[in-house]
C-alpha atoms as a PDB file:
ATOM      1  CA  UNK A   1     -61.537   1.158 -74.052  1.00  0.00           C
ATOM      2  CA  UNK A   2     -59.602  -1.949 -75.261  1.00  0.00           C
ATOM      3  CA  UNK A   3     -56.484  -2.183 -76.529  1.00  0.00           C
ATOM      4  CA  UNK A   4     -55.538  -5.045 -79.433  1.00  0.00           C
ATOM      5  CA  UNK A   5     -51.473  -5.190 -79.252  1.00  0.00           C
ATOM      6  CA  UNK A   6     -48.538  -6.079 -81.757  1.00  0.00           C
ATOM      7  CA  UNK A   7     -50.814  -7.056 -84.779  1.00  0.00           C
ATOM      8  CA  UNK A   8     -49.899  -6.368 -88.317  1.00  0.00           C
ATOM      9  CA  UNK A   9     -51.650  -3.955 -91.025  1.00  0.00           C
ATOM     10  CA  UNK A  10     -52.825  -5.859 -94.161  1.00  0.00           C
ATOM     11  CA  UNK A  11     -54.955  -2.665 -94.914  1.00  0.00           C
ATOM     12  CA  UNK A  12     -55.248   0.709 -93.932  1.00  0.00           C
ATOM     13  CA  UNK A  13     -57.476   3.521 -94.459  1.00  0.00           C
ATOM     14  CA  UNK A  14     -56.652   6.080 -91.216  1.00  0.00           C
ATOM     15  CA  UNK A  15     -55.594   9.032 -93.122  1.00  0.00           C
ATOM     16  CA  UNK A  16     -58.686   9.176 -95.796  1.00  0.00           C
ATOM     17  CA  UNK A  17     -61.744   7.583 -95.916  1.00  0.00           C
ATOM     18  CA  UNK A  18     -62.208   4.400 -97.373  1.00  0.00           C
ATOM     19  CA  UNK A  19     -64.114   4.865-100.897  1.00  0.00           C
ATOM     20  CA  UNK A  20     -66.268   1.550-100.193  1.00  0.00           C
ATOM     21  CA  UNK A  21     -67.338   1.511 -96.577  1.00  0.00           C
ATOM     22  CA  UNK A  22     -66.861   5.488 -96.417  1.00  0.00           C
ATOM     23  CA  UNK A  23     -65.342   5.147 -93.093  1.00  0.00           C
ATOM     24  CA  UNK A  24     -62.067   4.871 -91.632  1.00  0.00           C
ATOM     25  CA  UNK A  25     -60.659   1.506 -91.084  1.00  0.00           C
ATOM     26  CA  UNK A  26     -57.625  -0.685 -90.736  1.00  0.00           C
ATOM     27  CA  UNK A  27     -57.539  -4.328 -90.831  1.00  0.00           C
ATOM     28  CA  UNK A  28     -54.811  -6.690 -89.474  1.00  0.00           C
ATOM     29  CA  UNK A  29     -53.951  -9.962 -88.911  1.00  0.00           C
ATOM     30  CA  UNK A  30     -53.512 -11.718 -86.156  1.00  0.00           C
ATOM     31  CA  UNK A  31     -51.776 -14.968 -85.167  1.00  0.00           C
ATOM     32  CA  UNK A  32     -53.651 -17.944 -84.131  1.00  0.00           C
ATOM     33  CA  UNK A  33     -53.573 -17.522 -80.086  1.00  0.00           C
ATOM     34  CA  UNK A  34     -54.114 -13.085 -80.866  1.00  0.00           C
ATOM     35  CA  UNK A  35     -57.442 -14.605 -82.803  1.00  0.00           C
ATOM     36  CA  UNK A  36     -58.542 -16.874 -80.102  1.00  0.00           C
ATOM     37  CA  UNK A  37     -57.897 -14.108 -77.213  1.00  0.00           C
ATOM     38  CA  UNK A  38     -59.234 -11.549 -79.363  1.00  0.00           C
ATOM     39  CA  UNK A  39     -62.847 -13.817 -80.205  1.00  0.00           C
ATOM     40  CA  UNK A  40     -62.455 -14.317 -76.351  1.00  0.00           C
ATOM     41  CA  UNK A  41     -63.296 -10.163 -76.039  1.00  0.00           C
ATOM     42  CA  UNK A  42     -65.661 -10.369 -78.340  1.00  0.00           C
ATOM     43  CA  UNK A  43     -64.348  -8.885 -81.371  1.00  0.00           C
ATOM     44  CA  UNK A  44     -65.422 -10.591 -84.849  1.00  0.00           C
ATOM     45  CA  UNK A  45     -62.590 -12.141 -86.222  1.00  0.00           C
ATOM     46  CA  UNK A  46     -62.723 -14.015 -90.002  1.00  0.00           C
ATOM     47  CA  UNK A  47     -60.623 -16.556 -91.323  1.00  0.00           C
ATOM     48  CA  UNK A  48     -59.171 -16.473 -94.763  1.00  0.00           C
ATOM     49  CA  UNK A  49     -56.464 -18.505 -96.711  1.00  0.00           C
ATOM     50  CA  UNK A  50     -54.022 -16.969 -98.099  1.00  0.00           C
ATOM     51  CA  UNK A  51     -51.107 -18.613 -99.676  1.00  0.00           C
ATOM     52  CA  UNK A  52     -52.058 -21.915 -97.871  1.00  0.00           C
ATOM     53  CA  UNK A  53     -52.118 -20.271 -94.881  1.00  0.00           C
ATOM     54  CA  UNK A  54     -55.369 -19.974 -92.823  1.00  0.00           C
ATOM     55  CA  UNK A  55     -54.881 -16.173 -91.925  1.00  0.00           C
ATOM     56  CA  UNK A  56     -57.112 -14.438 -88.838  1.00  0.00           C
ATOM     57  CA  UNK A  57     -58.289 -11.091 -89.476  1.00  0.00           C
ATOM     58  CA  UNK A  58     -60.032  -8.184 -87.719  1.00  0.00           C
ATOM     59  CA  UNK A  59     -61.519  -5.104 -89.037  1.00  0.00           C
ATOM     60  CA  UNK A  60     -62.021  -1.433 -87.071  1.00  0.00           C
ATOM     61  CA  UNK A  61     -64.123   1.019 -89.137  1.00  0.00           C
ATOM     62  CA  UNK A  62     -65.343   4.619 -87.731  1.00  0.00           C
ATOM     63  CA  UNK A  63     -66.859   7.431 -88.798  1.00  0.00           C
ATOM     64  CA  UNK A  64     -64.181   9.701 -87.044  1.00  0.00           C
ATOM     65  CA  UNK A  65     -60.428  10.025 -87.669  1.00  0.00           C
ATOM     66  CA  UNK A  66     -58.787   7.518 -85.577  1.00  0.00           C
ATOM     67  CA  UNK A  67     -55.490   9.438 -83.517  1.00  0.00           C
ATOM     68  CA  UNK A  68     -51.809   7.667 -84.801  1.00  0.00           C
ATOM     69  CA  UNK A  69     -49.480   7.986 -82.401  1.00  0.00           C
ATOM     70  CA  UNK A  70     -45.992   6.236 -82.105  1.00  0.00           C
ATOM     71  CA  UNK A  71     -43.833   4.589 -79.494  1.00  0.00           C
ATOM     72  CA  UNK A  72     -44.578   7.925 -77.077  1.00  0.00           C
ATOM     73  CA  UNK A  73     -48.547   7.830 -77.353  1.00  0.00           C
ATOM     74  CA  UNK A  74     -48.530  11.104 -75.964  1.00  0.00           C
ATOM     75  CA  UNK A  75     -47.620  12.812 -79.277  1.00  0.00           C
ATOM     76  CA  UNK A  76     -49.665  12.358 -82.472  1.00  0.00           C
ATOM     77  CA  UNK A  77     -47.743  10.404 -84.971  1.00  0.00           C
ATOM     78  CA  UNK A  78     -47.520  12.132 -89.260  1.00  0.00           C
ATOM     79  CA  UNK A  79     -47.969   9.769 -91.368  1.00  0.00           C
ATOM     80  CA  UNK A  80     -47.414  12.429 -94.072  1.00  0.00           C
ATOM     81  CA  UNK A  81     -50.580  11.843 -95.724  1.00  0.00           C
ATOM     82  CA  UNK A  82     -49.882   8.089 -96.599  1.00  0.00           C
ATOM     83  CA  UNK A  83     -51.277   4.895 -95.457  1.00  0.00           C
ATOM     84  CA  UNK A  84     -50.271   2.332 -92.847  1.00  0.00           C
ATOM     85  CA  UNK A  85     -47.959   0.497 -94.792  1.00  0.00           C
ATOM     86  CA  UNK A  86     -48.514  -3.928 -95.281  1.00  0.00           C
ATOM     87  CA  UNK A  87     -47.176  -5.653 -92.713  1.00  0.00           C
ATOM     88  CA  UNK A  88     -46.427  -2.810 -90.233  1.00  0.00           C
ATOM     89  CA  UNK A  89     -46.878  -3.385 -86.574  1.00  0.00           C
ATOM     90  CA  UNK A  90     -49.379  -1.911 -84.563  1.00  0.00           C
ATOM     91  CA  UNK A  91     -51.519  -1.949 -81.637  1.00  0.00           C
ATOM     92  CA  UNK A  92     -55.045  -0.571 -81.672  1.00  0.00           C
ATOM     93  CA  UNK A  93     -57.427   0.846 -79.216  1.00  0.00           C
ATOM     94  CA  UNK A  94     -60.823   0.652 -79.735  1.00  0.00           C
ATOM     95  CA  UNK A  95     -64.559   0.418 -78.084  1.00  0.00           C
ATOM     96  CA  UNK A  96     -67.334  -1.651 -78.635  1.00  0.00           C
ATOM     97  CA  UNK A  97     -70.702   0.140 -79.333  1.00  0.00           C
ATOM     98  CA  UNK A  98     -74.549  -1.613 -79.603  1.00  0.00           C
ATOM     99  CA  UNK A  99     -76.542  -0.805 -82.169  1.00  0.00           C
ATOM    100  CA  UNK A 100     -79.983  -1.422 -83.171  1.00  0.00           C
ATOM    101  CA  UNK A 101     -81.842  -0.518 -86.707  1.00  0.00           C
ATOM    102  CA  UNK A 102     -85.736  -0.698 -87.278  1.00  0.00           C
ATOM    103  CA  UNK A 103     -87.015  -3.627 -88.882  1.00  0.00           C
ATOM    104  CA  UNK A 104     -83.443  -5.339 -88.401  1.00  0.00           C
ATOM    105  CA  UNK A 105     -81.571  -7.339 -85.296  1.00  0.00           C
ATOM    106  CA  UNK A 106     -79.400  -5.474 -83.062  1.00  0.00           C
ATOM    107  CA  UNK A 107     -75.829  -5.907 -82.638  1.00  0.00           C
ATOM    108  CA  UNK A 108     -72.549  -5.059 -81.268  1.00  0.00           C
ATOM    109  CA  UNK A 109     -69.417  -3.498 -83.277  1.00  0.00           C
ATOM    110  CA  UNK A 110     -66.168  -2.309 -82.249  1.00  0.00           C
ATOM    111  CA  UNK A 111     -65.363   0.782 -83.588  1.00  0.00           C
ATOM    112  CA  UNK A 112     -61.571   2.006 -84.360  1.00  0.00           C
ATOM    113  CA  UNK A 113     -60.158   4.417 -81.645  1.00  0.00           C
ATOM    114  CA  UNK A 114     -56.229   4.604 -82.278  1.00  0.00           C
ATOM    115  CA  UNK A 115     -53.742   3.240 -83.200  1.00  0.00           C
ATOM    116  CA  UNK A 116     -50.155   3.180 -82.344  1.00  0.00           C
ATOM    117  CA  UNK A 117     -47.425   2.495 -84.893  1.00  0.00           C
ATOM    118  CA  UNK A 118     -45.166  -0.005 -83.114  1.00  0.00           C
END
């Protein structure tokens, strides 16, 4: 598994499932050399401006419950039933998966693991 560190949360959905994508999922931002290394390891990152900013982003979806854990990844971190907060610092692990659908193309996605509140 891979490991994504020191990014920051612009949205979180670890504790409940997101209502749209009815998954789990967290997306951050990165800075410009985190998007570059992280494209580099294949992970799909998008650009978006924001505030006339060009911003990097990644999202991590999954089916399961992703384990939080804090600075001692040993023990599970409570979140107390909220959210990842905006802007909070994180690393996350996660794998890559291939998948294929009939009568579509095959791909590759990288599904949400951990993460660890920093």
């Amino acid at each position: 598994m891979a490991v994504l560190k020191e990014v920051k949360v612009l949205f979180s959905n670890v504790v409940n499932v997101d209502d749209f994508s009815a998954k789990y999922q967290v997306v951050v931002s990165l800075t410009e050399d985190q998007a570059a290394d992280a494209e580099a390891a294949g992970l799909k990152v998008k650009t978006k401006e924001y505030d006339g900013k060009t911003q990097y982003q990644v999202t991590f979806k999954s089916k399961f419950r992703p384990r939080i854990v804090g600075a001692n990844p040993s023990k599970d971190y409570d979140l107390g039933g909220a959210e990842l907060g905006r802007g909070s610092q994180v690393s996350i692990q996660y794998k890559f998966r291939e998948w294929s659908a009939p009568g579509k193309k095959a791909g590759t996605s990288h599904d949400l693991v951990a993460v660890q509140v920093l």
